[in-house]
Protein backbone atom coordinates (compact mmCIF):
# COMPACT_ATOMS: atom_id res chain seq x y z
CA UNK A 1 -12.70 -7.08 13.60
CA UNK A 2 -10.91 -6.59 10.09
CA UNK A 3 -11.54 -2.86 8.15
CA UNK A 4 -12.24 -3.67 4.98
CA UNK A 5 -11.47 -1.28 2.01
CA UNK A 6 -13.77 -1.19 -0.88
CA UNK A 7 -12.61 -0.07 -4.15
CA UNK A 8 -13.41 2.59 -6.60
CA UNK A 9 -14.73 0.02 -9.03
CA UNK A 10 -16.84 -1.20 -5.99
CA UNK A 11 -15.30 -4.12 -5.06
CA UNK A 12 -14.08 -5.27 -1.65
CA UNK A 13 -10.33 -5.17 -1.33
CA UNK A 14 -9.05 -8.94 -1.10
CA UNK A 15 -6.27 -9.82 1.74
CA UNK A 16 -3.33 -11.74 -0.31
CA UNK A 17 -0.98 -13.34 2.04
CA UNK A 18 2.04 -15.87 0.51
CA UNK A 19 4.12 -18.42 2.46
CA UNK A 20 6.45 -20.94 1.02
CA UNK A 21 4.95 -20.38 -2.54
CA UNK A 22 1.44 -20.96 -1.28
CA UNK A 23 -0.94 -17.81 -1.99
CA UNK A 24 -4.24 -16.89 -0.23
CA UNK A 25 -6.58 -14.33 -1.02
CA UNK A 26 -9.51 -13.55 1.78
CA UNK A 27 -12.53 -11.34 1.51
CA UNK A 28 -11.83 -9.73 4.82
CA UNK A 29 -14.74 -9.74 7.51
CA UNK A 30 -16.08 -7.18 9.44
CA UNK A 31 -18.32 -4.27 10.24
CA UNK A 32 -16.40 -1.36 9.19
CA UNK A 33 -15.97 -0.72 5.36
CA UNK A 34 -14.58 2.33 4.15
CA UNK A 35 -13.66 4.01 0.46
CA UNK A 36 -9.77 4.53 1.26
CA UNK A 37 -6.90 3.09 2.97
CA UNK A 38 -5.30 6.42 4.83
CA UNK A 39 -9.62 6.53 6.23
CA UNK A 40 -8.91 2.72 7.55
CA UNK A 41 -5.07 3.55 8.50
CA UNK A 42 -6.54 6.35 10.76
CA UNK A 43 -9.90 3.80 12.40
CA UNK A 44 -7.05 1.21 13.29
CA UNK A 45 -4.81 3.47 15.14
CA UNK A 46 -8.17 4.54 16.96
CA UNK A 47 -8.82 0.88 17.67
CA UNK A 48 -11.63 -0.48 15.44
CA UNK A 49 -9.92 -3.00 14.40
CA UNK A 50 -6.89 -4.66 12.06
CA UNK A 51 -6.23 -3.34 8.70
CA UNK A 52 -4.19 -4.31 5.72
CA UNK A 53 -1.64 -1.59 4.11
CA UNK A 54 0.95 -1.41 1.88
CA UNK A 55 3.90 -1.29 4.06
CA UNK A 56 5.57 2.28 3.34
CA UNK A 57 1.87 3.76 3.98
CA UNK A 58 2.80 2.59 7.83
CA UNK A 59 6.35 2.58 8.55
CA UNK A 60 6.41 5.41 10.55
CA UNK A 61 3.47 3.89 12.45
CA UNK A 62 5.31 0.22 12.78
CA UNK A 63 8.87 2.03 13.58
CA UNK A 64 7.07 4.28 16.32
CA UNK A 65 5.16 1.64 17.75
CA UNK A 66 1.66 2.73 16.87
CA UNK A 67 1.10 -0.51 14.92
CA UNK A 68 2.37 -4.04 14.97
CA UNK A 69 3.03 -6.00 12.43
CA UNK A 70 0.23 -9.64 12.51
CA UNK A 71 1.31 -13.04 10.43
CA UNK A 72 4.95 -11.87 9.36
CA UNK A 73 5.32 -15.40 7.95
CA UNK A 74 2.29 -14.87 5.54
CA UNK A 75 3.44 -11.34 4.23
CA UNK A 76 6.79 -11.43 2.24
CA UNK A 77 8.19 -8.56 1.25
CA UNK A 78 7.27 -7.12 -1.79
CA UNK A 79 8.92 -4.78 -4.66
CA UNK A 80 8.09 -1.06 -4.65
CA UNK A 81 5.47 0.12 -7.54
CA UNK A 82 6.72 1.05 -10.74
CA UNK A 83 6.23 3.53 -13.09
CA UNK A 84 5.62 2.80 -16.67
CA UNK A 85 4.97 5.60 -19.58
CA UNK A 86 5.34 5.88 -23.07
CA UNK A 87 8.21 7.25 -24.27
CA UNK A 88 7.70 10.18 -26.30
CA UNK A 89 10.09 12.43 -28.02
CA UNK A 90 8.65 15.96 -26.21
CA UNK A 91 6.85 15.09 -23.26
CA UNK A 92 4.76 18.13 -21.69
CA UNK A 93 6.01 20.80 -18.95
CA UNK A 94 4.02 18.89 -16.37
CA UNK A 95 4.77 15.44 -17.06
CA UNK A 96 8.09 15.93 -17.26
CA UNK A 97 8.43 18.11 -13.40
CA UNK A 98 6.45 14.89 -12.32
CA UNK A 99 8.62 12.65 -13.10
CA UNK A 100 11.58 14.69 -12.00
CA UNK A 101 9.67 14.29 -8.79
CA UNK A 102 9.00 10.88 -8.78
CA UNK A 103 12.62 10.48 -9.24
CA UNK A 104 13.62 12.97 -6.80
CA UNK A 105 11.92 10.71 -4.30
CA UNK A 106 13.07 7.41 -5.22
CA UNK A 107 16.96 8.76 -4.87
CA UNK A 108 16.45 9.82 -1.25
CA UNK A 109 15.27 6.69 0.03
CA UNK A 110 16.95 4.74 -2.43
CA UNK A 111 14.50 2.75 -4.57
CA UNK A 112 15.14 4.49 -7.57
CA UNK A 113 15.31 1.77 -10.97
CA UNK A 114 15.50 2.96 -14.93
């Protein structure tokens, strides 16, 4: 049974798996639909079924042996998220201690980019 997430706009999350240059999107199946991914991370690890998640959301869970990874050959591995703004001469108090943050983060694990 696949957990399907369904997204703030309404819509159904689509599964996109990739092999060899071929891409496939599915409209998952199955009973269970919930309104956000950490709610469908938790339901899998209590057995209701197979979910799909961004990778870093479950590495702990993978490396710990809570979850297994399902068609490796179908799921490439993809680039982390980015973070685009526009550049402004004084950006505000706030903005600017989140995105000392942001990078902050990235330099400990090592994904930081410019």
């Amino acid at each position: 049974d696949c957990l399907r997430v369904r997204l703030p706009n309404g819509a159904l999350f689509r599964w996109s798996f990739e092999r060899a240059g071929e891409v496939v999107q599915i409209e998952a199946q199955g009973r269970l639909t919930l309104d956000e991914a950490a709610i469908a991370r938790t339901a899998v690890l209590d057995g209701a079924g197979i979910g799909f998640f961004i990778e870093q959301d479950v590495a702990d869970d993978i490396a710990a042996g809570r979850l297994t990874r399902l068609l490796d050959d179908w799921t490439p591995p993809r680039p982390g998220f980015s973070l685009y703004y526009p550049g402004r001469r004084y950006p505000s108090a706030g903005f600017s201690a989140f995105l000392a943050m942001v990078r902050d983060a990235a330099a400990k694990d090592g994904t930081i980019g410019r």
